[in-house]
Protein backbone atom coordinates (compact mmCIF):
# COMPACT_ATOMS: atom_id res chain seq x y z
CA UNK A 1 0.00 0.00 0.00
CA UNK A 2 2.93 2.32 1.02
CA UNK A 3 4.27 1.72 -2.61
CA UNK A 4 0.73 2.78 -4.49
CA UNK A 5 0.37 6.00 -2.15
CA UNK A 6 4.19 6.67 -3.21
CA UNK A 7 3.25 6.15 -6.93
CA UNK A 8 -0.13 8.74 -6.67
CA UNK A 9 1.78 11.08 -5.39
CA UNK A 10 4.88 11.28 -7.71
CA UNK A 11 1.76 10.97 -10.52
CA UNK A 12 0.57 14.54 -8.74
CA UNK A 13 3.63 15.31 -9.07
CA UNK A 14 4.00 15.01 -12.97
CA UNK A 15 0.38 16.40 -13.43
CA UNK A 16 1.44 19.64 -11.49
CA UNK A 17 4.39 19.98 -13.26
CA UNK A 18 2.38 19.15 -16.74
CA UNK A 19 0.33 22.07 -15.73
CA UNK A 20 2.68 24.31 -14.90
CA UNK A 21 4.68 23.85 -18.21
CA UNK A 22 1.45 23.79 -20.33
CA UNK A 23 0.67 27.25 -18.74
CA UNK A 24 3.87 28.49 -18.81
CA UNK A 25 4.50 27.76 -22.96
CA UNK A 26 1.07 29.32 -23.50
CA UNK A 27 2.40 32.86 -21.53
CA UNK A 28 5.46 32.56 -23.44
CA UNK A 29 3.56 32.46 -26.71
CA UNK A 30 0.64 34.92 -25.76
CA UNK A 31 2.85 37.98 -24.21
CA UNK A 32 5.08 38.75 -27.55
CA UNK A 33 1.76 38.54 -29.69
CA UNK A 34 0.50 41.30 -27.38
């Protein structure tokens, strides 16, 4: 169990940091249109 609870949590991880880089690549293509 301590395995699966270490696995959702490094999944979080990735989804955060999928987030941020999605959101980060749209600002970088949105501000030098402006």
């Amino acid at each position: 169990s301590t395995v699966r609870l270490r696995l959702r949590s490094i999944w979080k991880g990735l989804v955060k940091v999928k987030e941020y880089l999605e959101s980060a690549v749209v600002v970088d293509f949105v501000v030098p249109l402006k």
